[in-house]
C-alpha atoms as a PDB file:
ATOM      1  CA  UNK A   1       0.000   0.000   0.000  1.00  0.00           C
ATOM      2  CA  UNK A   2       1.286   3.112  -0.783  1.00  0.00           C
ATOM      3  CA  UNK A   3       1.589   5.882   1.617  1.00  0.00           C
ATOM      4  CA  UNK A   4       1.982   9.690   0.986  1.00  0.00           C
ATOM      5  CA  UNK A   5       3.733  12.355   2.808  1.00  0.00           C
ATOM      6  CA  UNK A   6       3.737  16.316   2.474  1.00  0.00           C
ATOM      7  CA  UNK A   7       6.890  17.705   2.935  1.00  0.00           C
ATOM      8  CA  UNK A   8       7.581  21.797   3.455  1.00  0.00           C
ATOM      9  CA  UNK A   9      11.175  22.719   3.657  1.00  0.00           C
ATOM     10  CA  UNK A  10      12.302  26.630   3.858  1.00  0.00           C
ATOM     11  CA  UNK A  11      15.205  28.445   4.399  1.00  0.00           C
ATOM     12  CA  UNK A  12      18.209  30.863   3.099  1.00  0.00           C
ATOM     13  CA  UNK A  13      18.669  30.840  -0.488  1.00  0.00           C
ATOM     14  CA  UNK A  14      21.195  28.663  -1.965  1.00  0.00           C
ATOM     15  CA  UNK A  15      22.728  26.382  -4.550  1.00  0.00           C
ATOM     16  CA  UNK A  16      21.894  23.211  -4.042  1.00  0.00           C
ATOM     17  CA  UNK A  17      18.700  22.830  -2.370  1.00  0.00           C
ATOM     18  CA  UNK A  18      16.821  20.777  -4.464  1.00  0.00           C
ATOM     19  CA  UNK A  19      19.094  18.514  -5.551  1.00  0.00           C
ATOM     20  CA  UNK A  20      20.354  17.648  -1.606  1.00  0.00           C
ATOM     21  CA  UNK A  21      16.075  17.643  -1.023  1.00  0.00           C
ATOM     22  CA  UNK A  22      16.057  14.916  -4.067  1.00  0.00           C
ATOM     23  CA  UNK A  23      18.464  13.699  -3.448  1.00  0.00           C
ATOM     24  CA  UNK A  24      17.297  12.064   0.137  1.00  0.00           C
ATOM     25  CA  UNK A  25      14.309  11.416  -1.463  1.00  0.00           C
ATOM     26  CA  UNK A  26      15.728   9.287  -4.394  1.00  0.00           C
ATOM     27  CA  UNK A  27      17.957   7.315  -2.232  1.00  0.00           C
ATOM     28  CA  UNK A  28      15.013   6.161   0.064  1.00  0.00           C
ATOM     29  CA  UNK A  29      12.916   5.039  -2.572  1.00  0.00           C
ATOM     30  CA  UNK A  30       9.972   7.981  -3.273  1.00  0.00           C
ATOM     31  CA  UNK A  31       8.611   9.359  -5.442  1.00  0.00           C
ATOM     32  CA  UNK A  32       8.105  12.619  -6.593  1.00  0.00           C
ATOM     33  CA  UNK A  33       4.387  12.699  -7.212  1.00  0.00           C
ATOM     34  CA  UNK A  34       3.541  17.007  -6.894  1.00  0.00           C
ATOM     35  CA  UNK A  35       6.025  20.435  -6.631  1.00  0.00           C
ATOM     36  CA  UNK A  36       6.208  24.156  -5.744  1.00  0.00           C
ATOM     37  CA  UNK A  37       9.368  25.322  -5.112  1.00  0.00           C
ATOM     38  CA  UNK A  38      10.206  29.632  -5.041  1.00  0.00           C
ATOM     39  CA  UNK A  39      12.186  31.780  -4.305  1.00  0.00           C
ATOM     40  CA  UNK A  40      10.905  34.492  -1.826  1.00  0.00           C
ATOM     41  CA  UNK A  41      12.999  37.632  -1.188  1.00  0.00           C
ATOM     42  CA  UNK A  42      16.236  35.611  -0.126  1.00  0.00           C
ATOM     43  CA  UNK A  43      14.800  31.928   1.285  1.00  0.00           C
ATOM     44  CA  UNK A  44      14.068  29.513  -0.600  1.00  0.00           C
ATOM     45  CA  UNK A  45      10.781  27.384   0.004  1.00  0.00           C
ATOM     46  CA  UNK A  46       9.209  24.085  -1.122  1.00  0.00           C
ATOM     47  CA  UNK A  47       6.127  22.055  -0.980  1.00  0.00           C
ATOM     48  CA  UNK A  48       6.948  18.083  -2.323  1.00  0.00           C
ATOM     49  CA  UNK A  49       4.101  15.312  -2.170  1.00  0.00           C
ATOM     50  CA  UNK A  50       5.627  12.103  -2.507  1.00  0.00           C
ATOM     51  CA  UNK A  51       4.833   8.584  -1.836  1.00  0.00           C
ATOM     52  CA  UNK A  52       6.666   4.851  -1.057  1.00  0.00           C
ATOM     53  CA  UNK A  53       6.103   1.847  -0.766  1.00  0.00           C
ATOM     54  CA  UNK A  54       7.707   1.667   2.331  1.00  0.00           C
ATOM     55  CA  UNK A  55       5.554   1.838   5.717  1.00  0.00           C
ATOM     56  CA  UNK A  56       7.222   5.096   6.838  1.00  0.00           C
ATOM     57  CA  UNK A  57       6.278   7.121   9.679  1.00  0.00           C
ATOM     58  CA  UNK A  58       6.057  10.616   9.893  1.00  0.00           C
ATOM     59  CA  UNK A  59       9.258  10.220  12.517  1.00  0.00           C
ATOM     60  CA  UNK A  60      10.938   8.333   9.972  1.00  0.00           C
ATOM     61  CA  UNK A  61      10.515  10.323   7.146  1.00  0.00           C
ATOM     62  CA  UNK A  62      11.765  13.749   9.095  1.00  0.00           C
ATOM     63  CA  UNK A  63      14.927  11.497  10.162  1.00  0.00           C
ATOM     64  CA  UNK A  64      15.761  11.198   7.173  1.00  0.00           C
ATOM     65  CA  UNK A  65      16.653  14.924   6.465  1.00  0.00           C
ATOM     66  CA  UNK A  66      18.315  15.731   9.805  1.00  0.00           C
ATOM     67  CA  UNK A  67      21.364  16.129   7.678  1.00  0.00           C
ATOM     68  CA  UNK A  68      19.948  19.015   5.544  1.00  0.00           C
ATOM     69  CA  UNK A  69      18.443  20.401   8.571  1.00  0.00           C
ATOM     70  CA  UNK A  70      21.951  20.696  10.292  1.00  0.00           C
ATOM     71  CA  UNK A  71      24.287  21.435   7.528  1.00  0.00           C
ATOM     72  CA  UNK A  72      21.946  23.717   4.709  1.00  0.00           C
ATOM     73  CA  UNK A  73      20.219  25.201   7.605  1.00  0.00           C
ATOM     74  CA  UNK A  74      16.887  24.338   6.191  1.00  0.00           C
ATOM     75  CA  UNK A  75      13.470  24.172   8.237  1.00  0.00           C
ATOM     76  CA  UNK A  76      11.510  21.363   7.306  1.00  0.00           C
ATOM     77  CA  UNK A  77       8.416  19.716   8.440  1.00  0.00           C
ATOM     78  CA  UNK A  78       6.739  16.612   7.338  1.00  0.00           C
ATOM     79  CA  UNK A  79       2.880  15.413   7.068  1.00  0.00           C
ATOM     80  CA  UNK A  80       1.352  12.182   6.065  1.00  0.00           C
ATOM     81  CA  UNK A  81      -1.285  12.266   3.454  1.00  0.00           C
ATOM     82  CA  UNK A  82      -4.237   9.924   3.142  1.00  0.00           C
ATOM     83  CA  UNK A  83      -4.296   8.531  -0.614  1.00  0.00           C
ATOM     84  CA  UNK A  84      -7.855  10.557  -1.419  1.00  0.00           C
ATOM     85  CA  UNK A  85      -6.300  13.844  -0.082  1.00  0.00           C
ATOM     86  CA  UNK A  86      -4.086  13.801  -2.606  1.00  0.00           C
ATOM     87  CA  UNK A  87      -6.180  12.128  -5.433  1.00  0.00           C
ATOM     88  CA  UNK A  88      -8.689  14.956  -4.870  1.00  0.00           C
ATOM     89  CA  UNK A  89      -6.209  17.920  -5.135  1.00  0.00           C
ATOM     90  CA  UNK A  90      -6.057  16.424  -9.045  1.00  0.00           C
ATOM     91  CA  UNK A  91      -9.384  16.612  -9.991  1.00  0.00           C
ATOM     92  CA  UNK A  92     -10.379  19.704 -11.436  1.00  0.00           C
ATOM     93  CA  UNK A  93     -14.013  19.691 -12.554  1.00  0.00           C
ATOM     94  CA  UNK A  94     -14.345  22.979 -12.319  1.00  0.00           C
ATOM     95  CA  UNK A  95     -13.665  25.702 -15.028  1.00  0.00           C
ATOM     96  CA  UNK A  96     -10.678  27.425 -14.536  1.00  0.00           C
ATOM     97  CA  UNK A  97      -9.460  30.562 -15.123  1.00  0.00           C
ATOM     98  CA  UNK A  98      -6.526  32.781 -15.168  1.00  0.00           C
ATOM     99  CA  UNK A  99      -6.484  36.344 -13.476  1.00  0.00           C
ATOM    100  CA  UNK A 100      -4.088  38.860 -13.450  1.00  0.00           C
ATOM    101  CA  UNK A 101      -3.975  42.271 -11.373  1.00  0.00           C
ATOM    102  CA  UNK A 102      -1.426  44.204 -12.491  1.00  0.00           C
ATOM    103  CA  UNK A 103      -0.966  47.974 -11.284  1.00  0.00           C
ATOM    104  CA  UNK A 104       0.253  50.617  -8.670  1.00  0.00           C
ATOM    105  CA  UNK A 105       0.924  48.487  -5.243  1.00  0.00           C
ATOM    106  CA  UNK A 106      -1.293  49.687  -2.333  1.00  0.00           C
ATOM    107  CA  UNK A 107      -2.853  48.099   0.291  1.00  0.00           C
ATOM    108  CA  UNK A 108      -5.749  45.332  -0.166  1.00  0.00           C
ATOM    109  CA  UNK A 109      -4.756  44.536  -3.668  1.00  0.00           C
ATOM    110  CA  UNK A 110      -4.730  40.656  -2.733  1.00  0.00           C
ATOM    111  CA  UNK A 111      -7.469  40.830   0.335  1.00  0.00           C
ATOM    112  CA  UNK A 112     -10.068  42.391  -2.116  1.00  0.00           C
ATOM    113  CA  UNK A 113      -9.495  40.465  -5.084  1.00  0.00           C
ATOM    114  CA  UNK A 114      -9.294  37.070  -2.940  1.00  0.00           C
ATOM    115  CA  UNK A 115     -12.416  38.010  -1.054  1.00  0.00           C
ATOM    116  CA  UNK A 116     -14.238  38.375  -4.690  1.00  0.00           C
ATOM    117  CA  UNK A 117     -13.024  35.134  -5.449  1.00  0.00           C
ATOM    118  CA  UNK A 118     -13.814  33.469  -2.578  1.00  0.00           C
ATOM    119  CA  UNK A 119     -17.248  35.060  -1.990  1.00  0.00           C
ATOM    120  CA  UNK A 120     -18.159  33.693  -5.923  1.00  0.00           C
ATOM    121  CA  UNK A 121     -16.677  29.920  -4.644  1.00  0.00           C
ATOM    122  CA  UNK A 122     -13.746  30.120  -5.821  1.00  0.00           C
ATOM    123  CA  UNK A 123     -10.547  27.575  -5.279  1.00  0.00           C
ATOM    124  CA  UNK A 124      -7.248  28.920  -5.269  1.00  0.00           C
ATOM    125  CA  UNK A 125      -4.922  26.755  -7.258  1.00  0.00           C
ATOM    126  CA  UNK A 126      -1.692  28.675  -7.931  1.00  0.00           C
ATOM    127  CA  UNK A 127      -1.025  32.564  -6.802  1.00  0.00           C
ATOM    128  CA  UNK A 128       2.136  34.237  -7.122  1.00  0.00           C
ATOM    129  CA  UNK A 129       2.537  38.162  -6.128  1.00  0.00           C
ATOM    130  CA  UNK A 130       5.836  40.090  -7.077  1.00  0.00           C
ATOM    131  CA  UNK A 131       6.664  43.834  -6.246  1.00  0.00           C
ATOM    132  CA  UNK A 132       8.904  45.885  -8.382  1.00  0.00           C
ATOM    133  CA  UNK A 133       9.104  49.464  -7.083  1.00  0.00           C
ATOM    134  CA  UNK A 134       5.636  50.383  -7.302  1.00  0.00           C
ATOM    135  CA  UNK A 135       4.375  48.459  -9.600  1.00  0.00           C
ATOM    136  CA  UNK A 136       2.432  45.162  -8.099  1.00  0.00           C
ATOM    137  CA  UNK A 137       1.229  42.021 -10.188  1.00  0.00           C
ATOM    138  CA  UNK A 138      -0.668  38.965  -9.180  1.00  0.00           C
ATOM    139  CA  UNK A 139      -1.369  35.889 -11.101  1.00  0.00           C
ATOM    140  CA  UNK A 140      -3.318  33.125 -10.053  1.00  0.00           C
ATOM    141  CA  UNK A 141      -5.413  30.554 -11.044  1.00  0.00           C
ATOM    142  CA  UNK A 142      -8.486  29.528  -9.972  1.00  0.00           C
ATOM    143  CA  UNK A 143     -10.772  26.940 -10.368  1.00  0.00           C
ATOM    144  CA  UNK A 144     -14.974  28.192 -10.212  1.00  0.00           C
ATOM    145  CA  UNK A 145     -18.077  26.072  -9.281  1.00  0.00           C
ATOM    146  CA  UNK A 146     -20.247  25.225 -12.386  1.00  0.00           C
ATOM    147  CA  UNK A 147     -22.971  27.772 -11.234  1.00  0.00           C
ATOM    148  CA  UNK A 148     -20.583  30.716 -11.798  1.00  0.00           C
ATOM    149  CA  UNK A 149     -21.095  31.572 -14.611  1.00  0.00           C
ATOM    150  CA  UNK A 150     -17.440  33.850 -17.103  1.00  0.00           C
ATOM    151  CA  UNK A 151     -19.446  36.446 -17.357  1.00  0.00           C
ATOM    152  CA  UNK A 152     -20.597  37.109 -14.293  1.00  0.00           C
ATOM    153  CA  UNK A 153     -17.335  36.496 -12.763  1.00  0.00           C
ATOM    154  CA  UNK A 154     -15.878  39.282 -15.510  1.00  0.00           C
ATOM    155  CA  UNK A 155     -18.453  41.740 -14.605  1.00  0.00           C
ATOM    156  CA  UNK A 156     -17.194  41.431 -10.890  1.00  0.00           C
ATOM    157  CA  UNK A 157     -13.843  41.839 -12.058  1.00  0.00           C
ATOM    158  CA  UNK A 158     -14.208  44.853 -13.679  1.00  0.00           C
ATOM    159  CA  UNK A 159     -16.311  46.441 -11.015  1.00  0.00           C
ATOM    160  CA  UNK A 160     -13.520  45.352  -8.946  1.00  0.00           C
ATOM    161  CA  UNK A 161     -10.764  47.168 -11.202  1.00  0.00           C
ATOM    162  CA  UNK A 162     -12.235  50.404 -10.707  1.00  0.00           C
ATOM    163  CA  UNK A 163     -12.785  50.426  -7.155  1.00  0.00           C
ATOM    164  CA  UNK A 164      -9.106  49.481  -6.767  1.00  0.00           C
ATOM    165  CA  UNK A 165      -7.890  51.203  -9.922  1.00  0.00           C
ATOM    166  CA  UNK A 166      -5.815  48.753 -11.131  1.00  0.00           C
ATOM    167  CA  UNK A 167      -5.891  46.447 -14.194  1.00  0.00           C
ATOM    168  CA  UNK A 168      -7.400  42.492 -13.985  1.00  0.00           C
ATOM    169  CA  UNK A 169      -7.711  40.383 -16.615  1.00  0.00           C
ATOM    170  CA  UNK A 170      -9.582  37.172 -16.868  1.00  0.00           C
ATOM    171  CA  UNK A 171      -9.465  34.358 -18.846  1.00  0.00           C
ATOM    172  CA  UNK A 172     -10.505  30.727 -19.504  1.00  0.00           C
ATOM    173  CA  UNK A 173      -7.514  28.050 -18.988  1.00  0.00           C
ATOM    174  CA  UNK A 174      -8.094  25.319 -21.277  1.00  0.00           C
ATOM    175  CA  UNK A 175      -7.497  22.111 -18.705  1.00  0.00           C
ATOM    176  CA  UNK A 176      -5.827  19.187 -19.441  1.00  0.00           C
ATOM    177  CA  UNK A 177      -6.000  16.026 -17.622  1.00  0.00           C
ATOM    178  CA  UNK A 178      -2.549  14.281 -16.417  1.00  0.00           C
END
């Protein structure tokens, strides 16, 4: 039976992190079944879901990258996941779209868009912010319940835009299946 773990490491930026995280990881058998890795300001942090064959325990697993811990510094926590909790992070019934808020930074930019989105139903599946002097962007993706309908969710949008006076675009991601 196979058995799943979440695994969130974090710390200073450096050369090397992924392939010592991998690394451990390949030598024990896993596999490398989900990924977000970024770099933020200057750390480094990653979200793995992996599974084995192996009946690991949480313990066990964490053992394993005491090493990395000491010598890279790195802060990293580990989580078993139940086989459906990670099944139903794949499904995606849902239409999903793209959005992206692009303008002058100033406060709320990611509260009041996320409250739209999550007052219409929406699931978050990727968001990434970046600052660059003043200007502020957002991208994520999100996946809407079948009663929401693209244009309502548009007409939101833009009502949105000009309360916040900045620019949001919407559009439909064409899904495909893995």
């Amino acid at each position: 039976m196979k058995k799943y773990f979440l695994i969130n490491a974090f710390g200073k930026d450096r050369v090397g992190i992924v392939a010592s995280l991998s690394k451990v990881l390949y030598e024990n058998g896993f596999n490398l079944e989900d990924s977000s890795m970024s770099k933020l300001g200057g750390e480094f942090t990653v979200m793995l879901i992996v599974s084995t064959d192996k009946p690991l325990t949480e313990d066990e697993v964490q053992k394993m990258f005491l090493p990395l811990m000491e010598n890279l510094g790195l802060q990293i926590h580990v989580k078993e996941l139940e086989e459906d909790e990670v099944r139903k992070g794949k499904q995606y019934n849902e239409t999903v779209y793209r959005i992206v808020v692009y303008g002058a930074d100033k406060p709320g930019i990611v509260y009041k868009t996320t409250d739209l989105l999550a007052k219409k139903g929406a699931s978050i599946i990727d968001m990434t912010t970046e600052k660059s002097g003043d200007l502020y962007i957002l991208l994520t993706e999100v996946a809407l319940p079948e009663n929401v309908s693209f244009e309502e969710l548009r007409s939101e949008i833009k009502s949105l835009q000009d309360k916040i006076g900045v620019d949001i675009s919407c559009e439909k991601i064409e899904s495909v299946e893995l």
